[in-house]
PDB file of N, CA and C in Angstrom:
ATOM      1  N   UNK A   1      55.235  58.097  36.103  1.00  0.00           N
ATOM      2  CA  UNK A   1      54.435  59.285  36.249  1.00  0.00           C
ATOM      3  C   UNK A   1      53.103  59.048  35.546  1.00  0.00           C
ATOM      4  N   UNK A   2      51.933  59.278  36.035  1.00  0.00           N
ATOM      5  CA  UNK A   2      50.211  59.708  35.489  1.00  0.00           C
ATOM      6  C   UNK A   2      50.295  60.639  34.662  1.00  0.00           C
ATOM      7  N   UNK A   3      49.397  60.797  34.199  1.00  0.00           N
ATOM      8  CA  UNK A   3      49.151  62.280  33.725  1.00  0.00           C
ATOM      9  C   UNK A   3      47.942  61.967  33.229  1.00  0.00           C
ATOM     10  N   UNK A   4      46.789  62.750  33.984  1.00  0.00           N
ATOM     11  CA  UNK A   4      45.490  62.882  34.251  1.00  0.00           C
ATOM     12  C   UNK A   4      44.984  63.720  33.082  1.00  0.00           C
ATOM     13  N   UNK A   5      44.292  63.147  32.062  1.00  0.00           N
ATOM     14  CA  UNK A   5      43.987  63.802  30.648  1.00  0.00           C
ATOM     15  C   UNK A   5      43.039  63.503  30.743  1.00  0.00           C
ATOM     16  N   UNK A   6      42.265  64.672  30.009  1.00  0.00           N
ATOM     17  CA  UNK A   6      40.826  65.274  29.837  1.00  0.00           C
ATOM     18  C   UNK A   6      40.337  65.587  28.419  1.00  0.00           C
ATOM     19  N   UNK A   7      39.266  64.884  28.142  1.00  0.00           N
ATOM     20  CA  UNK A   7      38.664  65.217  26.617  1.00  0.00           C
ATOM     21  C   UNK A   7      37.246  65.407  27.191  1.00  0.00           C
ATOM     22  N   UNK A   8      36.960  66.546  25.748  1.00  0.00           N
ATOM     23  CA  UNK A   8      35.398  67.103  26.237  1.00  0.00           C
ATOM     24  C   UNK A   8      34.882  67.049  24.713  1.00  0.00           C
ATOM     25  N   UNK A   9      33.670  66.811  24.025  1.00  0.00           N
ATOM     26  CA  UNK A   9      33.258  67.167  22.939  1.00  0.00           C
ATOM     27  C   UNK A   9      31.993  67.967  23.254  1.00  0.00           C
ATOM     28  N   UNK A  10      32.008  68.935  22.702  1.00  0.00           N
ATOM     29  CA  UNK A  10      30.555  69.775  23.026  1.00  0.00           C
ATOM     30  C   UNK A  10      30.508  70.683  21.155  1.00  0.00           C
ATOM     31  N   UNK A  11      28.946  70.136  21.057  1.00  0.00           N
ATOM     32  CA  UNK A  11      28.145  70.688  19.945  1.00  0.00           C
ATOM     33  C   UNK A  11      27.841  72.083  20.355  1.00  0.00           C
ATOM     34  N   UNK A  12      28.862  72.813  19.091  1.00  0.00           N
ATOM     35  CA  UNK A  12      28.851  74.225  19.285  1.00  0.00           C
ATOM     36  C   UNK A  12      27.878  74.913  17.970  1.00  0.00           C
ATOM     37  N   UNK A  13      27.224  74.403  17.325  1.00  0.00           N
ATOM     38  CA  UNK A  13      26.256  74.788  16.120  1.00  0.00           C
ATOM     39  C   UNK A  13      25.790  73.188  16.121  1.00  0.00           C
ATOM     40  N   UNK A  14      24.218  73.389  15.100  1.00  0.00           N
ATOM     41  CA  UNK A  14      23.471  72.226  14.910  1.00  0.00           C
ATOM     42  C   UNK A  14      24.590  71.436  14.395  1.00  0.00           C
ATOM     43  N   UNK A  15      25.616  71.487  13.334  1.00  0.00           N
ATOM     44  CA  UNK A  15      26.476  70.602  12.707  1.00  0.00           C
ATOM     45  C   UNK A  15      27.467  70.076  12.998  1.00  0.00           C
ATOM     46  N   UNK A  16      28.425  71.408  14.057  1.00  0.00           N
ATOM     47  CA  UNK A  16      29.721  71.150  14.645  1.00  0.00           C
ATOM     48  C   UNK A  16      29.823  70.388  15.633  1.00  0.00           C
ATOM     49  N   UNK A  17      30.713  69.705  16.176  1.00  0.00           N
ATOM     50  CA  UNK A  17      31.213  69.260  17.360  1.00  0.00           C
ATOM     51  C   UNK A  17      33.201  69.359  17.376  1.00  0.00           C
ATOM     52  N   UNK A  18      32.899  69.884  18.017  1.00  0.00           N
ATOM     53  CA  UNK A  18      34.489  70.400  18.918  1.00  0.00           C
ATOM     54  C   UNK A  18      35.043  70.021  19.952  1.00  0.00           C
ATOM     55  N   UNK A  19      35.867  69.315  19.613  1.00  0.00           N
ATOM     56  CA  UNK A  19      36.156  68.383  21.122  1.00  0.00           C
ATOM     57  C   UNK A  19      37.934  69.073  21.090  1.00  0.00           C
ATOM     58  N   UNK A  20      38.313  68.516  22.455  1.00  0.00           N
ATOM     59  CA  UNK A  20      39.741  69.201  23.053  1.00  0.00           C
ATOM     60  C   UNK A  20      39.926  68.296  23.801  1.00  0.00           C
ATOM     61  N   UNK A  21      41.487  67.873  23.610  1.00  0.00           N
ATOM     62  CA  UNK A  21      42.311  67.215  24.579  1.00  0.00           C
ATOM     63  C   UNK A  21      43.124  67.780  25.899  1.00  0.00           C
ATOM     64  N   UNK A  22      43.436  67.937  26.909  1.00  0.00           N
ATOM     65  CA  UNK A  22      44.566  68.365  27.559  1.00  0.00           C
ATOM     66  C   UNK A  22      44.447  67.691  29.110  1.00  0.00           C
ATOM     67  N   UNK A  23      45.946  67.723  29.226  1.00  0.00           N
ATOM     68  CA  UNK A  23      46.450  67.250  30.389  1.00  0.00           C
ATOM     69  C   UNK A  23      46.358  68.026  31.466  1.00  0.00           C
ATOM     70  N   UNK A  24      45.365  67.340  32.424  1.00  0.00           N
ATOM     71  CA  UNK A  24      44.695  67.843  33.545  1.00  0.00           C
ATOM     72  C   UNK A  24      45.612  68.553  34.680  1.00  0.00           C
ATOM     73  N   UNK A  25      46.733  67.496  34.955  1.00  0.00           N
ATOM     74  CA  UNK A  25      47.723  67.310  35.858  1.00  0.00           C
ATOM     75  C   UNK A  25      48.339  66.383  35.907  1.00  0.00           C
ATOM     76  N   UNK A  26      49.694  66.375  36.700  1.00  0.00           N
ATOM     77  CA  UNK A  26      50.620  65.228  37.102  1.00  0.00           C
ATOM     78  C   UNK A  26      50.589  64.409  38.501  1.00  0.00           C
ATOM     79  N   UNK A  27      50.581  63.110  38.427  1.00  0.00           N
ATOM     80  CA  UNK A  27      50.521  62.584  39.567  1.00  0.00           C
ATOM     81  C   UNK A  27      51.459  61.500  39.749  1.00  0.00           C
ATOM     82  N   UNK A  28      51.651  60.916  40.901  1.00  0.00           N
ATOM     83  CA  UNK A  28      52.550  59.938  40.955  1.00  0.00           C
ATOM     84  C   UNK A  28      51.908  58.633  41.525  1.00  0.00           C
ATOM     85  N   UNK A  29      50.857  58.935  42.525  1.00  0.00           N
ATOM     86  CA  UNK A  29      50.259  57.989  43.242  1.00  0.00           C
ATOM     87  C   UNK A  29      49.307  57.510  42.324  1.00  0.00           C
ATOM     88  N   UNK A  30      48.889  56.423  41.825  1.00  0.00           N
ATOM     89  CA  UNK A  30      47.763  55.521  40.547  1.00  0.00           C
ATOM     90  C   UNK A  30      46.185  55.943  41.584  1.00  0.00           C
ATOM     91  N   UNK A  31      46.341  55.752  43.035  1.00  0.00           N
ATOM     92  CA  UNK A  31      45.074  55.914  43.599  1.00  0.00           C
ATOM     93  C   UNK A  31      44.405  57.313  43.600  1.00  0.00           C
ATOM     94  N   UNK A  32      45.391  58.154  43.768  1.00  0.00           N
ATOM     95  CA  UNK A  32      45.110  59.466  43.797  1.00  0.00           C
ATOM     96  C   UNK A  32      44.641  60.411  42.496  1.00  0.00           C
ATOM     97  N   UNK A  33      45.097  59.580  41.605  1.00  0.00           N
ATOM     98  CA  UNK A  33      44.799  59.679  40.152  1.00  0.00           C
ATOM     99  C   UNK A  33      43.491  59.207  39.673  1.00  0.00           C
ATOM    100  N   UNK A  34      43.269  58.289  39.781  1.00  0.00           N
ATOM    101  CA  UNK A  34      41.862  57.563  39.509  1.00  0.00           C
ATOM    102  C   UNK A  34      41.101  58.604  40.526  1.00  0.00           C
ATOM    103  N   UNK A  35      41.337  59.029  41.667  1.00  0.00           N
ATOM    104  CA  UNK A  35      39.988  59.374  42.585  1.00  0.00           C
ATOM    105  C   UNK A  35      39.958  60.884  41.840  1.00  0.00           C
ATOM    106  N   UNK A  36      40.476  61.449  40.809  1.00  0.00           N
ATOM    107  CA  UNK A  36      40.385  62.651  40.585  1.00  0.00           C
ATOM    108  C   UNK A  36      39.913  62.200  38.785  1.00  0.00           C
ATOM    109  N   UNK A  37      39.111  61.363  38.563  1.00  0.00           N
ATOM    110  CA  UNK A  37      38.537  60.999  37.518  1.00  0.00           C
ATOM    111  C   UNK A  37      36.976  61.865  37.275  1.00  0.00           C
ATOM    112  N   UNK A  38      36.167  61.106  38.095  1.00  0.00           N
ATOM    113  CA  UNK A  38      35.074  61.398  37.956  1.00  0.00           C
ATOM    114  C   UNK A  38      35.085  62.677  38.622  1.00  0.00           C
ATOM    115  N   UNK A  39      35.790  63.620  39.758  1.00  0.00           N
ATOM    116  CA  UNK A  39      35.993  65.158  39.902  1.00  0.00           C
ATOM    117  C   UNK A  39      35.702  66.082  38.681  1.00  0.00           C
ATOM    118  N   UNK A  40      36.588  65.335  37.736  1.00  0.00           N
ATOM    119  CA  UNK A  40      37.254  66.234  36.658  1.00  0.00           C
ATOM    120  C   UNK A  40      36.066  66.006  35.468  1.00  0.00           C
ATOM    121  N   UNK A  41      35.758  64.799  35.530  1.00  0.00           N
ATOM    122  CA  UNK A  41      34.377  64.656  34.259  1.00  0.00           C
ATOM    123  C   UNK A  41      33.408  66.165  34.841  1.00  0.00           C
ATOM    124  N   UNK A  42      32.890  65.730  35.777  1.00  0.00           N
ATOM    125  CA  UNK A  42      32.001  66.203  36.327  1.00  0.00           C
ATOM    126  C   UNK A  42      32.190  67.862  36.268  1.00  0.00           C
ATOM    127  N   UNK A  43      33.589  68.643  36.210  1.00  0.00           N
ATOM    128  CA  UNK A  43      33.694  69.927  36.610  1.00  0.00           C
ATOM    129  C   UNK A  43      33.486  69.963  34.757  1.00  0.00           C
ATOM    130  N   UNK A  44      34.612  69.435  33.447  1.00  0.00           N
ATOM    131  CA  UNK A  44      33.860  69.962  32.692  1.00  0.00           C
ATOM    132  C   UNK A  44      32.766  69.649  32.080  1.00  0.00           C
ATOM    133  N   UNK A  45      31.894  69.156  32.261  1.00  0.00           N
ATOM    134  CA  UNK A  45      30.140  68.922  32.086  1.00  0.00           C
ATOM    135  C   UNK A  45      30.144  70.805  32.609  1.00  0.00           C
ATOM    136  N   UNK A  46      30.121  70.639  33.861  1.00  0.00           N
ATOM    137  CA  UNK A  46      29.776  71.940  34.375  1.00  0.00           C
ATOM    138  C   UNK A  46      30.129  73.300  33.633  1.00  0.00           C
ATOM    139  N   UNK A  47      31.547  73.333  33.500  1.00  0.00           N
ATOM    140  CA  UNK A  47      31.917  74.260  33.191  1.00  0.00           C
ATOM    141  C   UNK A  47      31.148  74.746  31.179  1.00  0.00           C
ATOM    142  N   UNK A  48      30.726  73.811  30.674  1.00  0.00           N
ATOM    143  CA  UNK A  48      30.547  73.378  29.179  1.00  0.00           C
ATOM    144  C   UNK A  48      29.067  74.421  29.083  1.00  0.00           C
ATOM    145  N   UNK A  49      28.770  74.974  30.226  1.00  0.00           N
ATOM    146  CA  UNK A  49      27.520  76.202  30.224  1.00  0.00           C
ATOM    147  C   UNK A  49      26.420  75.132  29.840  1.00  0.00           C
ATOM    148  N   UNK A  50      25.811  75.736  28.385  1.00  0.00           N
ATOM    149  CA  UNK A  50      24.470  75.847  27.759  1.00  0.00           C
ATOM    150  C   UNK A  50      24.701  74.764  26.707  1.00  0.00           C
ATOM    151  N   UNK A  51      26.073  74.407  26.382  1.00  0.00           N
ATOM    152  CA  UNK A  51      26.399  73.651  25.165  1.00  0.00           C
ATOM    153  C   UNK A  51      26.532  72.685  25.139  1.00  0.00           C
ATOM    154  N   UNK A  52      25.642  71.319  24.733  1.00  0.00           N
ATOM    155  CA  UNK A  52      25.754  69.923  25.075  1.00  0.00           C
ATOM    156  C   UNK A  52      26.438  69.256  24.648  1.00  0.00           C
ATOM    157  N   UNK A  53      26.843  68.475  25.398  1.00  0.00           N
ATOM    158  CA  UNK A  53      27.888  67.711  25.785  1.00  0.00           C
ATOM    159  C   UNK A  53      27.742  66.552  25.153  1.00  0.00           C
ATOM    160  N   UNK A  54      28.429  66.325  23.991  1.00  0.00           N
ATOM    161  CA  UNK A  54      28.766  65.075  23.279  1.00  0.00           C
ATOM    162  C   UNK A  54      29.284  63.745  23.732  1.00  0.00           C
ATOM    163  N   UNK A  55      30.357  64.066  24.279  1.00  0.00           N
ATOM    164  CA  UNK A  55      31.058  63.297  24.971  1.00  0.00           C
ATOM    165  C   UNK A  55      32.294  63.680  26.062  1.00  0.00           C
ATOM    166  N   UNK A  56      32.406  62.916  27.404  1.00  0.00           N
ATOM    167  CA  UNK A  56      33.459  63.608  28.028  1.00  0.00           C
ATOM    168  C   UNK A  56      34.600  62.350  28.568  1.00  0.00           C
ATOM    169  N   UNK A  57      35.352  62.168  28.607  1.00  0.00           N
ATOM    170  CA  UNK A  57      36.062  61.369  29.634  1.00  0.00           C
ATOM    171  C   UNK A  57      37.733  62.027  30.088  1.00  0.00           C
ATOM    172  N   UNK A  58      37.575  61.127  31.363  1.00  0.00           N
ATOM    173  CA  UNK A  58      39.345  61.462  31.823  1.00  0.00           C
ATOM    174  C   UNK A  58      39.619  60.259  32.382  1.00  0.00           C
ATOM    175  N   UNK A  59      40.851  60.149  32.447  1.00  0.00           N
ATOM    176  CA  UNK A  59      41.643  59.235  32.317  1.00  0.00           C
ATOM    177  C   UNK A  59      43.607  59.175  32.985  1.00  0.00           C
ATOM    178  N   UNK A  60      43.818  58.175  33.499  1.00  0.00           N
ATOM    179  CA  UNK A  60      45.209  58.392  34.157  1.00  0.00           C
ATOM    180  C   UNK A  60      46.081  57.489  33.048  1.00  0.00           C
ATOM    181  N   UNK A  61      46.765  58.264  32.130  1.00  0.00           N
ATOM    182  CA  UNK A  61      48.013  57.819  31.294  1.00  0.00           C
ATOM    183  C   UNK A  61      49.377  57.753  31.663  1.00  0.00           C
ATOM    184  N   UNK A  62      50.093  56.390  31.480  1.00  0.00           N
ATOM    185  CA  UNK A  62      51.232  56.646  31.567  1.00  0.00           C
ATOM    186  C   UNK A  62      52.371  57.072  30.664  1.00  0.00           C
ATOM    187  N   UNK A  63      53.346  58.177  31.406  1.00  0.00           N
ATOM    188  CA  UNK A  63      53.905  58.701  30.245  1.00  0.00           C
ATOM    189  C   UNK A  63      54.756  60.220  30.617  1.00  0.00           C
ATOM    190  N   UNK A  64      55.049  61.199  29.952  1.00  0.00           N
ATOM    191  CA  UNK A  64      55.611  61.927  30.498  1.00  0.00           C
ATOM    192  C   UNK A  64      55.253  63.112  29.431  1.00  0.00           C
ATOM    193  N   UNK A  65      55.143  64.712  30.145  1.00  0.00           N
ATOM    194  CA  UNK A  65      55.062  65.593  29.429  1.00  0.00           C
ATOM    195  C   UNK A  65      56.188  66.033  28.193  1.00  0.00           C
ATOM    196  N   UNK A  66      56.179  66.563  27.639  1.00  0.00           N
ATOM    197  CA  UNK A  66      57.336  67.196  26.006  1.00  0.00           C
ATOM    198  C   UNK A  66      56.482  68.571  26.019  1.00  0.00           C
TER     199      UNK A  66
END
């Protein structure tokens, strides 16, 4: 099993940066996984408003939810 994980860091005051992990979704197919990489960068850039964006990536892990 994939599991399509998402980290975002976005500077929320001149000092802070706040970043968050979470698992995007589950997949089984490796191709279908990778093609929903750069989707998912791209939506949270977007979604991150007014607040710049430190750093973002996603990624297909193997492994299983708990």
């Amino acid at each position: 099993m994939l599991i399509l994980t998402a980290t975002i860091c976005l500077l929320s005051d001149p000092v802070t940066v706040d970043c968050r992990t979470e698992a995007m979704r589950i997949e089984t197919d490796p191709r279908e996984c990778l093609a929903l990489v750069a989707p998912v960068e791209a939506m949270l850039v977007e979604q991150a408003g007014d607040l710049p964006v430190i750093y973002v990536k996603a990624a297909c892990k193997l492994g299983v939810l708990s």
